[in-house]
Structures are given as structure tokens and as C-alpha cells.
C-alpha atoms as a PDB file:
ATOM      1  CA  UNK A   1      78.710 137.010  79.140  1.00  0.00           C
ATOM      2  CA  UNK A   2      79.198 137.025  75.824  1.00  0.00           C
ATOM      3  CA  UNK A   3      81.825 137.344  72.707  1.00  0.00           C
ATOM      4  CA  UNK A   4      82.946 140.277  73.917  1.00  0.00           C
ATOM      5  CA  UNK A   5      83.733 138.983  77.072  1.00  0.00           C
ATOM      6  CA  UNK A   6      86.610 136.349  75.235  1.00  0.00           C
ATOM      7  CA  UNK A   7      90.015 136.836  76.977  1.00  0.00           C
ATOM      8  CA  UNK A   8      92.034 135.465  74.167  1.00  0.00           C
ATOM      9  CA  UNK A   9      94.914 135.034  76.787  1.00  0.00           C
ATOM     10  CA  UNK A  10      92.911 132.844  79.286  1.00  0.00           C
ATOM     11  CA  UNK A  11      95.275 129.662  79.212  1.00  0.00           C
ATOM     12  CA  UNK A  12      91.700 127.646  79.282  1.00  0.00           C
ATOM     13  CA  UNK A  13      90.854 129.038  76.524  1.00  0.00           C
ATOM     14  CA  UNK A  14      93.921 127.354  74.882  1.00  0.00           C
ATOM     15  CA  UNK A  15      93.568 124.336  76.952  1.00  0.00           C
ATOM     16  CA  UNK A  16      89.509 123.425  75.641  1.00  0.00           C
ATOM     17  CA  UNK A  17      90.850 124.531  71.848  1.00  0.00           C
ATOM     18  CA  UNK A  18      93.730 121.607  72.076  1.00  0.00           C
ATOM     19  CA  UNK A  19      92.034 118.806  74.276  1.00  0.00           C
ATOM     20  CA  UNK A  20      89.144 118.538  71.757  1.00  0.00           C
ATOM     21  CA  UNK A  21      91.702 117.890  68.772  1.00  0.00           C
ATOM     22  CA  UNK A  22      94.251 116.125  70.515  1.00  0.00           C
ATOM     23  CA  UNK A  23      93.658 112.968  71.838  1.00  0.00           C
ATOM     24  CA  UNK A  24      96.780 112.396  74.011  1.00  0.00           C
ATOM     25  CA  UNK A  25      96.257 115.763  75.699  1.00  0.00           C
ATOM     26  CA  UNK A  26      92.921 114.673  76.315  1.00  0.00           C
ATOM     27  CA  UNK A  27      94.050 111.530  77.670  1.00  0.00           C
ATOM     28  CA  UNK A  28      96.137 113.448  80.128  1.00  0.00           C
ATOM     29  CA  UNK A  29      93.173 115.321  80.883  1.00  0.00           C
ATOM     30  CA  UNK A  30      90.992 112.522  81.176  1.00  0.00           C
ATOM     31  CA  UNK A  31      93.208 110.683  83.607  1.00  0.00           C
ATOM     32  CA  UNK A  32      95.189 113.408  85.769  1.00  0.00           C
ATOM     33  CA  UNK A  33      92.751 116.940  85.840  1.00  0.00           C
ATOM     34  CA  UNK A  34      95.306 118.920  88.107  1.00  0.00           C
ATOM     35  CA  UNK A  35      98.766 118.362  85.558  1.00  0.00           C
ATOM     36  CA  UNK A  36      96.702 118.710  82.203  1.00  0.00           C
ATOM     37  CA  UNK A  37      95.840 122.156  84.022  1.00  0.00           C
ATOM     38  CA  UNK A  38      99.434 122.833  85.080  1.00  0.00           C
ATOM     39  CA  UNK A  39     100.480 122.066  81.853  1.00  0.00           C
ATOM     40  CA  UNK A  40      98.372 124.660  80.612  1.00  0.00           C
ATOM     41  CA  UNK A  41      99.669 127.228  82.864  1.00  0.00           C
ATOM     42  CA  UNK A  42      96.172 127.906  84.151  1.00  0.00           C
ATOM     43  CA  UNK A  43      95.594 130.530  87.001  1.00  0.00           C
ATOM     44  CA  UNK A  44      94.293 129.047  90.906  1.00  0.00           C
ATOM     45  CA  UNK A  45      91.168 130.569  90.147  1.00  0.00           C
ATOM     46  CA  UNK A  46      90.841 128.866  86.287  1.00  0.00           C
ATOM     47  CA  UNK A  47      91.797 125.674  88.442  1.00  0.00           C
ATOM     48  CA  UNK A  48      89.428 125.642  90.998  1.00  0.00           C
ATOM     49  CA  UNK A  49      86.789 126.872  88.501  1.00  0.00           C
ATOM     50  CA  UNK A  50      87.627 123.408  86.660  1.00  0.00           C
ATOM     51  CA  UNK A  51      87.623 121.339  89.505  1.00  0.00           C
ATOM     52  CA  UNK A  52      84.013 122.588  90.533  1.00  0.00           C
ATOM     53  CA  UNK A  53      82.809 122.607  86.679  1.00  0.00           C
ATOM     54  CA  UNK A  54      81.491 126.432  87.141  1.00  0.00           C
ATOM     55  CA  UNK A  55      81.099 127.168  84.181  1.00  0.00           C
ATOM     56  CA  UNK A  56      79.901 130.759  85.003  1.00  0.00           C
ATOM     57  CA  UNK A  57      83.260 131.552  86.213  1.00  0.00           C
ATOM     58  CA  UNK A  58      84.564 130.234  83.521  1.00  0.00           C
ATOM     59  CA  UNK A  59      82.812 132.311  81.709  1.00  0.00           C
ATOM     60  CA  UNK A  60      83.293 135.407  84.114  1.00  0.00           C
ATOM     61  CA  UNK A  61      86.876 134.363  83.596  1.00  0.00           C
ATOM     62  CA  UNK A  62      86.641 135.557  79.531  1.00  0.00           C
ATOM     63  CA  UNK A  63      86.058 131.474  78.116  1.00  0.00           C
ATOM     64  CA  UNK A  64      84.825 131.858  75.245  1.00  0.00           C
ATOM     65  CA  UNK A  65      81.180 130.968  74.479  1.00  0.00           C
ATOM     66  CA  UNK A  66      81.877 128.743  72.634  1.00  0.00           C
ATOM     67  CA  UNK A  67      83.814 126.513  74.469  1.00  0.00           C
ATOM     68  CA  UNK A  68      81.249 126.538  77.613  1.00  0.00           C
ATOM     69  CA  UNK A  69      79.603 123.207  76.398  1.00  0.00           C
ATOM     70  CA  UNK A  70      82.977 122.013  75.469  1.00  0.00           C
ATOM     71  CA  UNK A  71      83.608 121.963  78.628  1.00  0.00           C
ATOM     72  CA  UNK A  72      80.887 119.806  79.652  1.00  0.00           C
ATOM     73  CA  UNK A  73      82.113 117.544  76.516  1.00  0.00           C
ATOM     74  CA  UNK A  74      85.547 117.309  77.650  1.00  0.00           C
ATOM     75  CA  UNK A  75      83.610 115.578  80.940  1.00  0.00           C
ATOM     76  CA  UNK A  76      81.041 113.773  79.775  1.00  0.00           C
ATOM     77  CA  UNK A  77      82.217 113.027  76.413  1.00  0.00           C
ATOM     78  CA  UNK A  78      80.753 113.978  72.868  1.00  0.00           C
ATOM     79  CA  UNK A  79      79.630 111.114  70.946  1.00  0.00           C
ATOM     80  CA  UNK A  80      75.897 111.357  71.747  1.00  0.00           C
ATOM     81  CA  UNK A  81      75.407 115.297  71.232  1.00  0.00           C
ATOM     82  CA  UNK A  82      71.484 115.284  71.743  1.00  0.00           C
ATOM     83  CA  UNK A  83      69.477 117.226  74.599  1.00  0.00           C
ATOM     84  CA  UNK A  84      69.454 114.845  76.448  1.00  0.00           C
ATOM     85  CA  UNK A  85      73.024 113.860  76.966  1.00  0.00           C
ATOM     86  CA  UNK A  86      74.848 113.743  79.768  1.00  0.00           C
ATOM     87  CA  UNK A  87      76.840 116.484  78.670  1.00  0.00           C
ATOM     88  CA  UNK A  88      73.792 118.777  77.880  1.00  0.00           C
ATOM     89  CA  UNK A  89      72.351 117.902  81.650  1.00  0.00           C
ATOM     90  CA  UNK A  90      75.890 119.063  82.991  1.00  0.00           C
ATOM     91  CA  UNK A  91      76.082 121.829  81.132  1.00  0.00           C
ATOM     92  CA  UNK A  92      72.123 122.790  81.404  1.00  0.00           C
ATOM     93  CA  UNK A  93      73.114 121.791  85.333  1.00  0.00           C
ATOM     94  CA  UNK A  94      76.060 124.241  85.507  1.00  0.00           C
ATOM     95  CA  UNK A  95      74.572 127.204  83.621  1.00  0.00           C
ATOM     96  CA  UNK A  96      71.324 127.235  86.267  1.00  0.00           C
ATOM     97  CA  UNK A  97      69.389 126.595  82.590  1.00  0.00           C
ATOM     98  CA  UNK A  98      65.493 126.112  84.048  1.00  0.00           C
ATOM     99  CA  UNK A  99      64.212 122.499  83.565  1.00  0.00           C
ATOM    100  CA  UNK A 100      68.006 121.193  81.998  1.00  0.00           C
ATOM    101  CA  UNK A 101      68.189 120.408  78.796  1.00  0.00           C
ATOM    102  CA  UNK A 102      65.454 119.452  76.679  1.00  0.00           C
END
């Protein structure tokens, strides 16, 4: 998957974009998954591809590249973006990336 692959009307798309700059959407996020995505307007199958953090059908989905570790982020949070982060183990986890992050 690649940039080519972006569908600029995925409401996930939207939804990573706004929870990494706003911090009470992120809060809602954070703290109640399933109304963050309602609010969002996201599909059953966005949805359930959140709930299960598959990325790859996120991705599948038209995500955009970008915004596959961002998803990871939005989970494990940001602060300490290094290989070896939690987020970078999820996201090395989720992508089937041999040996995780390094």
C-alpha cells in the first residue's frame, strides 16, 4: 500500500489528522474508543479494524501512510519516539515487520 492507495474520504483518515492536534478529541479517544469513532462517522469495517489495531486494513482501507504509526501513537502515546518504544513495537507488531523495531 502506498500513497496512491490514500482514500482522502476515509473518515479515519480525518479522525488520526484531528486526534493528534486536538487534545480533547484525543481525550475522548483515549477514554471511550467506540464514540470518538462514531463521532467520526467511521464505517463497521474502519471500526473493527480500530478495535483490533490492524493496521493493514487500515491501510487496505486507503489510511494514509502516513498516519499508520500514528496510529500506534494515538495508543501508545508519542513522547518517547525511539525504536524502541512502545509505539514502534506495536506498530513493528501490527505491520508483521521481522524482528520489531530496532
Amino acid at each position: 500500500m502506498g500513497i496512491q492507495d490514500t482514500d482522502r474520504t476515509l473518515p479515519s483518515n480525518h479522525m488520526v489528522f484531528e486526534l493528534r492536534r486536538d487534545a480533547k478529541a484525543h481525550a475522548l479517544f483515549k477514554s471511550d474508543l467506540e464514540a470518538s469513532m462514531t463521532h467520526y462517522g467511521l464505517s463497521e469495517e474502519e471500526k473493527q479494524a480500530w478495535r483490533d489495531l490492524d493496521l493493514a486494513t487500515l491501510a487496505r482501507l486507503g489510511l494514509h501512510p502516513y498516519f499508520l504509526p500514528q496510529v500506534s501513537r494515538l495508543f501508545k502515546g508519542g513522547g518517547y519516539n525511539h525504536n524502541d518504544s512502545d509505539a514502534a513495537r506495536l506498530y513493528a507488531e501490527k505491520m508483521n515487520i521481522a524482528g520489531g523495531a530496532r
